[in-house]
Protein backbone atom coordinates (compact mmCIF):
# COMPACT_ATOMS: atom_id res chain seq x y z
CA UNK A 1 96.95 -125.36 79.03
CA UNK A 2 100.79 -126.13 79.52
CA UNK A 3 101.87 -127.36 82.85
CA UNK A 4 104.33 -129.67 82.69
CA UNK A 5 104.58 -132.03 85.42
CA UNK A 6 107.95 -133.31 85.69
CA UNK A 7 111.55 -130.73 85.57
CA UNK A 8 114.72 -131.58 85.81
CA UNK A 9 118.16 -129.21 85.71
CA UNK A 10 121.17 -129.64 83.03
CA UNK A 11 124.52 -128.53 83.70
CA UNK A 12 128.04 -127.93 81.19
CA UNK A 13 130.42 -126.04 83.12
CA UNK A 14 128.76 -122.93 84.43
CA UNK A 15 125.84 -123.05 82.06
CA UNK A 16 122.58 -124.24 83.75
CA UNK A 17 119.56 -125.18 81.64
CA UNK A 18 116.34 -126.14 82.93
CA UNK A 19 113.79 -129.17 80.58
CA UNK A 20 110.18 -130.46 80.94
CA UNK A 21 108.39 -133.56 80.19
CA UNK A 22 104.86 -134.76 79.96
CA UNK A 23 106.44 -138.45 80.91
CA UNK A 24 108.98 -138.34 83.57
CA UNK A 25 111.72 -136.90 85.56
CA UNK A 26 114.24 -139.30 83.12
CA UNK A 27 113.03 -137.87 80.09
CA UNK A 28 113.39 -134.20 81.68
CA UNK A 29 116.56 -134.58 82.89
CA UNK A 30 117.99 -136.19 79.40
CA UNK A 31 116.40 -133.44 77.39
CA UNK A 32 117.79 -131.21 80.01
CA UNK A 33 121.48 -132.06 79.79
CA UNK A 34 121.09 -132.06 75.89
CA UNK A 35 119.97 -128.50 75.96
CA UNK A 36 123.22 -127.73 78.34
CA UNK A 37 125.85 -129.44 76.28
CA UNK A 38 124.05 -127.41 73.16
CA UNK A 39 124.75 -124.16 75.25
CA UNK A 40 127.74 -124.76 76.23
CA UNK A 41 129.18 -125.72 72.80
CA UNK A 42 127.35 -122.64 70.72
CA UNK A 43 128.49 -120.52 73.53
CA UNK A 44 132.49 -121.90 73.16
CA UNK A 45 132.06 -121.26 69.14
CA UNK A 46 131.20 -117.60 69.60
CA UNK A 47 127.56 -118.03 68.83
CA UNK A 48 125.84 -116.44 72.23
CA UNK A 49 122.23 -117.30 73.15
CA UNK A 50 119.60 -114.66 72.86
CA UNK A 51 118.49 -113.11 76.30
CA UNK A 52 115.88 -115.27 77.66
CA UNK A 53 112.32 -113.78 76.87
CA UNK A 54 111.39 -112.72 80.88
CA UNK A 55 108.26 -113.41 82.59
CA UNK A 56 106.33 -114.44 79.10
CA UNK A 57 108.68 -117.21 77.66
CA UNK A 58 107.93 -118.85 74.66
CA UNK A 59 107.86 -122.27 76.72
CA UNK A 60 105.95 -123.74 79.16
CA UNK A 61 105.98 -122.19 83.01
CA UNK A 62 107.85 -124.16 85.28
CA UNK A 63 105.21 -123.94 88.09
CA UNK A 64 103.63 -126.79 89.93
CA UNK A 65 100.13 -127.61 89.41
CA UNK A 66 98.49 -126.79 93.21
CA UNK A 67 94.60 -127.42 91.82
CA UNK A 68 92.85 -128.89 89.30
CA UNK A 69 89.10 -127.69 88.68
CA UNK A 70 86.72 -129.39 86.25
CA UNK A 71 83.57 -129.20 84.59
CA UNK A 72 80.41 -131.16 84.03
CA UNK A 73 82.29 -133.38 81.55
CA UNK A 74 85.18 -134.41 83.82
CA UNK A 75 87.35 -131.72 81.99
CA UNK A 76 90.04 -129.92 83.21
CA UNK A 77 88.74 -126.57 82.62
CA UNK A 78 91.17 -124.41 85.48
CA UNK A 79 94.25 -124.75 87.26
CA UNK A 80 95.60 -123.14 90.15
CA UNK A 81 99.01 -122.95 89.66
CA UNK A 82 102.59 -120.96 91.92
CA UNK A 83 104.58 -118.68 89.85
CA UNK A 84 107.95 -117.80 90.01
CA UNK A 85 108.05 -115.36 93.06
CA UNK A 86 105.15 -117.28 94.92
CA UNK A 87 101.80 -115.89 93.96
CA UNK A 88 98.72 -118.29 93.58
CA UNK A 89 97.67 -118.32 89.80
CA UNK A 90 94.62 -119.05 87.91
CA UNK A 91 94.97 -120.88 84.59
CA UNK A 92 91.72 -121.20 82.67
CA UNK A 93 91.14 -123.48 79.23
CA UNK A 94 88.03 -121.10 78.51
CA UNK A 95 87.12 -118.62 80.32
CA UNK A 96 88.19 -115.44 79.64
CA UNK A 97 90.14 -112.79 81.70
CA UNK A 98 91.58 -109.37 79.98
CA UNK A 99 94.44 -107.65 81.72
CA UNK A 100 94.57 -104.04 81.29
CA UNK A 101 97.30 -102.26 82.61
CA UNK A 102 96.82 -98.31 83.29
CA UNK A 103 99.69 -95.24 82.81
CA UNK A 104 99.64 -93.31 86.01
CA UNK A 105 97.13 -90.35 85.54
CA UNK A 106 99.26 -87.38 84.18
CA UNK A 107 98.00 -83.91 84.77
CA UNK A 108 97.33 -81.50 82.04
CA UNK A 109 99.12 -78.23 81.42
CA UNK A 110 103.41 -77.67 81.68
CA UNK A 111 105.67 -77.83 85.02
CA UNK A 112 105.77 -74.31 84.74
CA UNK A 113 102.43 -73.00 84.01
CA UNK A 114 101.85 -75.60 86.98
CA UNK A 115 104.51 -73.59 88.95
CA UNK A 116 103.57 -70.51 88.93
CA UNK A 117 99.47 -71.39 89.21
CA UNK A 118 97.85 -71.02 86.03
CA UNK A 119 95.17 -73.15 85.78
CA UNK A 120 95.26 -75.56 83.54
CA UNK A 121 93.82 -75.66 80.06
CA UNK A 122 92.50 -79.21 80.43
CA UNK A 123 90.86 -81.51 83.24
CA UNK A 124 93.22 -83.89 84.59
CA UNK A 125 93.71 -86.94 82.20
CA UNK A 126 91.74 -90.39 83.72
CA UNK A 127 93.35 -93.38 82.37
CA UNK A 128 90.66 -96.04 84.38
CA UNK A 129 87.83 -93.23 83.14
CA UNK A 130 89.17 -93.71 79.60
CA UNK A 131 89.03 -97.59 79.79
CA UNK A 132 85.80 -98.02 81.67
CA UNK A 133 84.36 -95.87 78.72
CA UNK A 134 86.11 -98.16 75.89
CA UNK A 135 84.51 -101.17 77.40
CA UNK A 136 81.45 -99.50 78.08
CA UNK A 137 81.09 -98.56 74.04
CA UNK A 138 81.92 -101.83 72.99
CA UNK A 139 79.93 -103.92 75.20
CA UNK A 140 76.87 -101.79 74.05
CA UNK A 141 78.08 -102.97 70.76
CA UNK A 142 78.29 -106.60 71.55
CA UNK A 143 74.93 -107.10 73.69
CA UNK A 144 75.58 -110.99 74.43
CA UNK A 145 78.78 -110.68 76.58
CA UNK A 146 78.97 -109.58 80.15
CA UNK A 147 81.87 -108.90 82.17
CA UNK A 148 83.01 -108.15 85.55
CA UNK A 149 85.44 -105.47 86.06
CA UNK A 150 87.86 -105.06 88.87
CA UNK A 151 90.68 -102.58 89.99
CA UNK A 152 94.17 -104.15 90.33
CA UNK A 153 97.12 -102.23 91.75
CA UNK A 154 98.60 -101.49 87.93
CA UNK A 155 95.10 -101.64 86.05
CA UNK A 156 92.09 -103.52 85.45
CA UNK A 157 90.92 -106.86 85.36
CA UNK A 158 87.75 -108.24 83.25
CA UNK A 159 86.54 -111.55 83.13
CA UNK A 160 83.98 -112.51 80.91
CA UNK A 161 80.93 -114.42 82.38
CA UNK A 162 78.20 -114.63 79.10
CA UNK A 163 80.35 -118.03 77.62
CA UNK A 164 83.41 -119.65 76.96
CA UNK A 165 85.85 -118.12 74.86
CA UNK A 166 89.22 -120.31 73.34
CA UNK A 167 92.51 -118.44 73.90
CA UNK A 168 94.93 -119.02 70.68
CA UNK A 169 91.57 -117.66 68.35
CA UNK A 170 90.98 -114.91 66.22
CA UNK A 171 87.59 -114.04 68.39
CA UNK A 172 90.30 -113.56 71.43
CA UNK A 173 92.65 -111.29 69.76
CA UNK A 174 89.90 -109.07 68.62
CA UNK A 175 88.48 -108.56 71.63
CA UNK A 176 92.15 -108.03 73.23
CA UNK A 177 92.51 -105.24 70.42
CA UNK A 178 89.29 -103.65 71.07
CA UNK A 179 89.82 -103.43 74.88
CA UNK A 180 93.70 -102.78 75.04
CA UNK A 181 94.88 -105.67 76.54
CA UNK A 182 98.54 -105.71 77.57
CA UNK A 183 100.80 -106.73 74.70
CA UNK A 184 102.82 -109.45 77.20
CA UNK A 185 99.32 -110.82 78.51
CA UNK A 186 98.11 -111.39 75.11
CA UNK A 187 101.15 -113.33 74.38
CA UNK A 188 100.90 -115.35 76.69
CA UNK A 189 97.15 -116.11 76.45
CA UNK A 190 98.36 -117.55 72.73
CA UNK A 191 101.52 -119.30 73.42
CA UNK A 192 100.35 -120.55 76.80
CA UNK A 193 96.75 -122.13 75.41
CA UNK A 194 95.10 -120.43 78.62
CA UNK A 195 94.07 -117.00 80.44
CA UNK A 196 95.53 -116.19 83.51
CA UNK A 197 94.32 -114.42 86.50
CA UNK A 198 96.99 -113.70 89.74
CA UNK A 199 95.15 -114.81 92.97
CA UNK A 200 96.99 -113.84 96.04
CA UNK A 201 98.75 -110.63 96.29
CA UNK A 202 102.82 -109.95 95.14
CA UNK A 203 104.98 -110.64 97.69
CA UNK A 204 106.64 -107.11 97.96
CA UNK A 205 103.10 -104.94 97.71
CA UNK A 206 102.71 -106.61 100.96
CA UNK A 207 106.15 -106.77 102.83
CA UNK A 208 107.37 -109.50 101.72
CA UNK A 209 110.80 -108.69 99.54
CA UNK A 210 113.55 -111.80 99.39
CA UNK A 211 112.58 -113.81 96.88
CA UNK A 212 111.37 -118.27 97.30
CA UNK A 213 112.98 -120.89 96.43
CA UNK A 214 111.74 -122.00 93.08
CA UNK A 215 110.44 -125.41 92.32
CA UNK A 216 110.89 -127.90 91.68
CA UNK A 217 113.49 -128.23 94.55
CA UNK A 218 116.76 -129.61 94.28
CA UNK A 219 116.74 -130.56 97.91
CA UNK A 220 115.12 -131.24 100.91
CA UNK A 221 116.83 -127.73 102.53
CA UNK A 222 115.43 -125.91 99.77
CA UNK A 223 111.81 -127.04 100.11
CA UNK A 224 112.07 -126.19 103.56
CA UNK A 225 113.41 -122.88 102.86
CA UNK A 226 110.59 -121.96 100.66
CA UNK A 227 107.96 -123.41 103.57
CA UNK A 228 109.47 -120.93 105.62
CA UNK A 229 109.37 -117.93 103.70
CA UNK A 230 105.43 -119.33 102.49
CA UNK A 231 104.28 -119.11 105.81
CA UNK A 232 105.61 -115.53 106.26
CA UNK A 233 104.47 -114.38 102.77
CA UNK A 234 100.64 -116.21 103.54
CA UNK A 235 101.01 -114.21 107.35
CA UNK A 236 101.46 -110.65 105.49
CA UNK A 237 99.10 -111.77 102.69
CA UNK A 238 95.89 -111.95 104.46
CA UNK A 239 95.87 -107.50 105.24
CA UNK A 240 96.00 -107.11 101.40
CA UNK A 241 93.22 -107.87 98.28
CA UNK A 242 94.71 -108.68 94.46
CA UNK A 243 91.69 -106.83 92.86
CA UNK A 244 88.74 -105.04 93.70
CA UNK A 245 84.95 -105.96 92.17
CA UNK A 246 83.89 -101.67 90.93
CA UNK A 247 81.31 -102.99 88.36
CA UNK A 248 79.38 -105.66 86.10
CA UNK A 249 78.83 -104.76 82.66
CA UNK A 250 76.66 -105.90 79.96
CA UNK A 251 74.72 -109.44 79.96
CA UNK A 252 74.36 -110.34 83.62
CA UNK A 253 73.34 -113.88 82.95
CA UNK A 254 76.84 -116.35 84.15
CA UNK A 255 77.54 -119.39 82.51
CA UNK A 256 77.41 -122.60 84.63
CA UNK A 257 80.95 -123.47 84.23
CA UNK A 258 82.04 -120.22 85.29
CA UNK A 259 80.59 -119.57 87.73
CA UNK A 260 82.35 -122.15 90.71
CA UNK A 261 85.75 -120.32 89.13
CA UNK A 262 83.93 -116.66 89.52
CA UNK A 263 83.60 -117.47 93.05
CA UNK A 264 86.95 -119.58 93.71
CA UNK A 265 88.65 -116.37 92.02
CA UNK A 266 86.52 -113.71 94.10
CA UNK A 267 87.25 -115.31 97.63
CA UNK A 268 90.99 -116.16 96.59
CA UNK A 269 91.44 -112.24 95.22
CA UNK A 270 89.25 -111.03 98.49
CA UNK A 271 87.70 -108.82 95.57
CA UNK A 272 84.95 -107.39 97.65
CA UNK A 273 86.65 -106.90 100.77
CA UNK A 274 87.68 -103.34 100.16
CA UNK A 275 90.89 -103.84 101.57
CA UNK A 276 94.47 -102.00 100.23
CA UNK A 277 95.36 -103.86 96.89
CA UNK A 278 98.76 -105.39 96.56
């Protein structure tokens, strides 16, 4: 997993660069006016930048680092972590999560056969019937692992629960493939060195539609602007679930280590609440 601990903020001019360390806030910051004076000048010699890469940057995620969870061996096998618009995030070294993400269910048949009633030819089109059956045929086909399988607002959610599975392997990206992972997600599973699993519901499912201020903070006003709009997001949080527990497939059996994080995620996602998902 890469959390960096320490961020600091470059600036040239108008051009604002942000740099991370493993050893201080002095190394940050030097690496991060480097990268600004390097901007500035390939920017005044006509070379532009590339767009940054979005929510999946090849770099490290400039989130602080709210838990740490470990195993038997004193090894840091989770983190809970805050993302950019202030969701709670689990971060595991080895235990596996798939994100599937779902087109909205289109119907069969044209507009206009629709229009003027003919049936249609075809039963309506079940993109979470289609999946559920994918993993149901390959999990027959792989006896040993066992999932469990929950609804989020876009898709669906698996985590494994047979074993530990590394993230950057070849065993991962085959089992991504077979299941349709999202593209992003399994990007980041390899650059990142961990699976990730959103905890808490997105701000503006639930209400909740400026966005925080992002840490680290520059300032003491900041930090108290984004414990402001925290409470408020945490107050409209608690009508809403992330996911929803609809089935466990395959080998039932749960691995020690997982299963403290299968329950830390289940009561942080509020997975069997059957409450609205956000």
């Amino acid at each position: 997993m890469n959390f960096p601990p320490f961020w600091a903020r470059g600036r040239n001019g108008s051009f604002l660069v942000w740099r991370w360390s493993f050893q201080s806030v002095a190394e940050a910051q030097a690496l991060a006016n480097q990268a600004a004076q390097q901007l500035a000048e390939r920017f005044c010699a006509g070379n532009y930048p590339p767009k940054p890469g979005g929510y999946y940057p090849n770099r490290p995620f400039r989130e602080p680092v709210l838990q740490e969870i470990r195993n038997a061996a004193g090894e840091i096998s989770a983190v809970v972590t805050r993302n950019s618009y202030g969701c709670q995030v689990l971060n595991t070294a080895r235990i596996m999560f798939v994100d599937i993400d779902l087109p909205e269910p289109k119907r069969a048949g044209g507009f206009f056969k629709r229009l003027l009633g003919k049936p249609d030819p075809s039963p309506r089109v079940q993109p979470e019937a289609e999946a559920l059956a994918r993993i149901a045929k390959w999990t027959q086909s792989n006896a040993a692992w066992g999932w469990r399988i929950y609804r989020t607002r876009a898709g669906l959610r698996l985590m494994a629960t047979h074993g530990l599975v590394e993230p950057d392997t070849a065993l991962a990206d085959t089992v991504f493939a077979a299941l349709g992972a999202d593209p992003l997600y399994r990007q980041l599973c390899k650059t990142q060195k961990c699976f990730r699993a959103r905890l808490t519901p997105k701000p503006w499912r639930c209400g909740v539609y400026d966005k925080p201020q992002r840490w680290p903070w520059l300032d003491p006003k900041q930090e108290l602007r984004f414990q402001n709009w925290e409470a408020r997001y945490q107050n409209q949080a608690r009508a809403w679930a992330t996911c929803a527990l609809i089935q466990q497939a395959g080998n039932p059996q749960v691995h020690p280590e997982i299963q403290p994080l299968l329950n830390l995620h289940d009561e942080a996602t509020r997975a069997e609440s059957l409450v609205q998902l956000a």
